[in-house]
Protein backbone atom coordinates (compact mmCIF):
# COMPACT_ATOMS: atom_id res chain seq x y z
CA UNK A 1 -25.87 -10.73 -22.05
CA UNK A 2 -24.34 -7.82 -24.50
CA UNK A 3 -25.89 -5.25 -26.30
CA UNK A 4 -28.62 -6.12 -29.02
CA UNK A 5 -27.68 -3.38 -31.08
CA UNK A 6 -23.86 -4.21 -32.03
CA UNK A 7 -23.74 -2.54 -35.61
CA UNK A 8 -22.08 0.89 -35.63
CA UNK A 9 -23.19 3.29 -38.18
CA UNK A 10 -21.15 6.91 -39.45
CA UNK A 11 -23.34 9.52 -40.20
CA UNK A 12 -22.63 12.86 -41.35
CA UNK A 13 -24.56 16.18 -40.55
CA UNK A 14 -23.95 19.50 -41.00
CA UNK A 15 -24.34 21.83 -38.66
CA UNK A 16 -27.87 22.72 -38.92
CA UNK A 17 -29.34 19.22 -38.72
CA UNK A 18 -26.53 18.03 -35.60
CA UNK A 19 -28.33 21.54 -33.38
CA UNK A 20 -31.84 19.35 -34.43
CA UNK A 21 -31.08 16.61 -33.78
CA UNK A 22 -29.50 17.57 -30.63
CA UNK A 23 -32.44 19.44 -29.46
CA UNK A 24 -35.05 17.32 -30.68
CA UNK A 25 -33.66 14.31 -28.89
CA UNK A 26 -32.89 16.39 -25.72
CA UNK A 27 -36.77 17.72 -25.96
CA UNK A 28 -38.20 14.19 -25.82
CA UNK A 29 -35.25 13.02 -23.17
CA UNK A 30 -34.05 9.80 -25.33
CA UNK A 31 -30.46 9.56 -26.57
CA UNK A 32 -29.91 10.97 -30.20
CA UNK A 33 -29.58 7.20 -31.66
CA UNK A 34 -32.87 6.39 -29.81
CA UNK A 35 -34.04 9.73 -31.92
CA UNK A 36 -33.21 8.44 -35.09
CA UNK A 37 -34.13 5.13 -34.89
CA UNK A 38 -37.99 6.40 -33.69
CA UNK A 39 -37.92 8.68 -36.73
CA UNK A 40 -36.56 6.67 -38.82
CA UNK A 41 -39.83 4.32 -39.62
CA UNK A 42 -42.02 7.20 -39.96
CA UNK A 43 -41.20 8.10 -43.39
CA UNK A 44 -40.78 5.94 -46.61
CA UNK A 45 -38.83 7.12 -49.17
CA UNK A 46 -40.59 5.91 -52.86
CA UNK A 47 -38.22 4.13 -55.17
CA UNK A 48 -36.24 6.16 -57.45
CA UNK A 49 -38.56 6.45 -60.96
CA UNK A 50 -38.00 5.42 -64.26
CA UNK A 51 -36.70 7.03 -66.80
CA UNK A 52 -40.42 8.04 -68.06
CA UNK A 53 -40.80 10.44 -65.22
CA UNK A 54 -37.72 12.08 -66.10
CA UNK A 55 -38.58 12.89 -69.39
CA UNK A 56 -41.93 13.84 -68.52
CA UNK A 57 -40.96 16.25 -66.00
CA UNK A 58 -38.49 18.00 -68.73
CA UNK A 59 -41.52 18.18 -70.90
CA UNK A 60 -43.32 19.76 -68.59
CA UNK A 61 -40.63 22.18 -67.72
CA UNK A 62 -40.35 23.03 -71.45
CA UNK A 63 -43.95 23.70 -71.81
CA UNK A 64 -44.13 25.87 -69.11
CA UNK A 65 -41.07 28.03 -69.90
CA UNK A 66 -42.54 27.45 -73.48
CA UNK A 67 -46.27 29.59 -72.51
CA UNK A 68 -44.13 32.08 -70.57
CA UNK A 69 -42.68 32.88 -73.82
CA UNK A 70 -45.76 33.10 -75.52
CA UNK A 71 -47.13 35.01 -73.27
CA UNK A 72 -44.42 37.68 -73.42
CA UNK A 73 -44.53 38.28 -77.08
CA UNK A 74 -48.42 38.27 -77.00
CA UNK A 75 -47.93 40.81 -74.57
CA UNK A 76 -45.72 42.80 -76.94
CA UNK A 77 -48.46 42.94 -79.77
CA UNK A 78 -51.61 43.40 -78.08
CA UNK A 79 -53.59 46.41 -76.92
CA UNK A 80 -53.81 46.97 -73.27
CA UNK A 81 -57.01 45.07 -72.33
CA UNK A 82 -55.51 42.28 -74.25
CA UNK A 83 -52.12 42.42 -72.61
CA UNK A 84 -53.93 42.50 -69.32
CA UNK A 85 -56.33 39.79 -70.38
CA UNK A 86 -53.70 37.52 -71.66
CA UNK A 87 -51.24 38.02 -68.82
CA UNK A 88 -53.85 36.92 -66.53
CA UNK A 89 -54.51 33.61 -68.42
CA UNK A 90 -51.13 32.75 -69.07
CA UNK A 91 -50.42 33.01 -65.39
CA UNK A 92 -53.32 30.91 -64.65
CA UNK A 93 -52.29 28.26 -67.06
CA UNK A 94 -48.78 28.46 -65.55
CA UNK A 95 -49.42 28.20 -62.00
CA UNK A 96 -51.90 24.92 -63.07
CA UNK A 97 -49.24 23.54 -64.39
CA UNK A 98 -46.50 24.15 -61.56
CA UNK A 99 -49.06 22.57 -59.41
CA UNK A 100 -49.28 19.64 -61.48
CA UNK A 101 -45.68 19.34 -61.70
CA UNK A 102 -45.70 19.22 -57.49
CA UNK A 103 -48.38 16.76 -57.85
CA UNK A 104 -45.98 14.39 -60.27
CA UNK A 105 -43.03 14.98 -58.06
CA UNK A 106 -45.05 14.20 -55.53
CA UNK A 107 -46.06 11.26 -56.76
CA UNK A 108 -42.88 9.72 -57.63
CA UNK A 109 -40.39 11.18 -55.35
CA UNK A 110 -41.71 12.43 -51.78
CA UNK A 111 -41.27 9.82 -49.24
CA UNK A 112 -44.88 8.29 -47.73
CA UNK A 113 -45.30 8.86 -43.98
CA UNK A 114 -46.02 4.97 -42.54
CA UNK A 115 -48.49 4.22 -40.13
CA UNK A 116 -46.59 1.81 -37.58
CA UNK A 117 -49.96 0.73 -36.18
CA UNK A 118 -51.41 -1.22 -39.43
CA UNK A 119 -49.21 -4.90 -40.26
């Protein structure tokens, strides 16, 4: 009886990911197509999103780049307490909403790890 496997697939590395793959499938002792086909199923990637979360995530963008600027000229009129005061909130607000922007991203666009163990 032949092989099962008789479909040949080309892929392309560069450098960096062949020495991992190398030495990740040399670590566990299987071939490096026994490597990727293991890996492979562990990961999901989501399904590219719609056109909403693109223009959401450019909002988003804009309002952040949108308090930075605020926060700069506030920081050009205000008395030192209040420069202090307001730099502090500003970064507060920005960092909240760079982690909501990971959270969206996320969301729509980091692959799901699979659990092979549950039909």
């Amino acid at each position: 009886m032949g092989r099962r496997r008789n479909i040949k697939v080309n892929l392309y590395l560069n450098q960096q990911e062949k020495n991992f793959l190398e030495e990740a499938s040399k670590k566990v002792g299987i071939t490096q197509s026994n490597y990727i086909r293991l890996t492979m199923y562990l990961l999901q990637p989501k399904e590219k999103p719609g056109k909403e979360f693109y223009n959401d995530m450019k909002l988003l963008h804009n309002i952040a780049n949108n308090m930075n600027q605020i926060a700069k000229k506030l920081n050009i009129d205000e008395s030192e307490n209040s420069k202090f005061y307001a730099r502090q909130k500003y970064e507060n607000e920005i960092q909240k909403l760079n982690n909501f922007i990971l959270e969206i991203e996320k969301k729509y666009l980091d692959p799901e790890k699979k659990n092979l163990w549950q039909s």
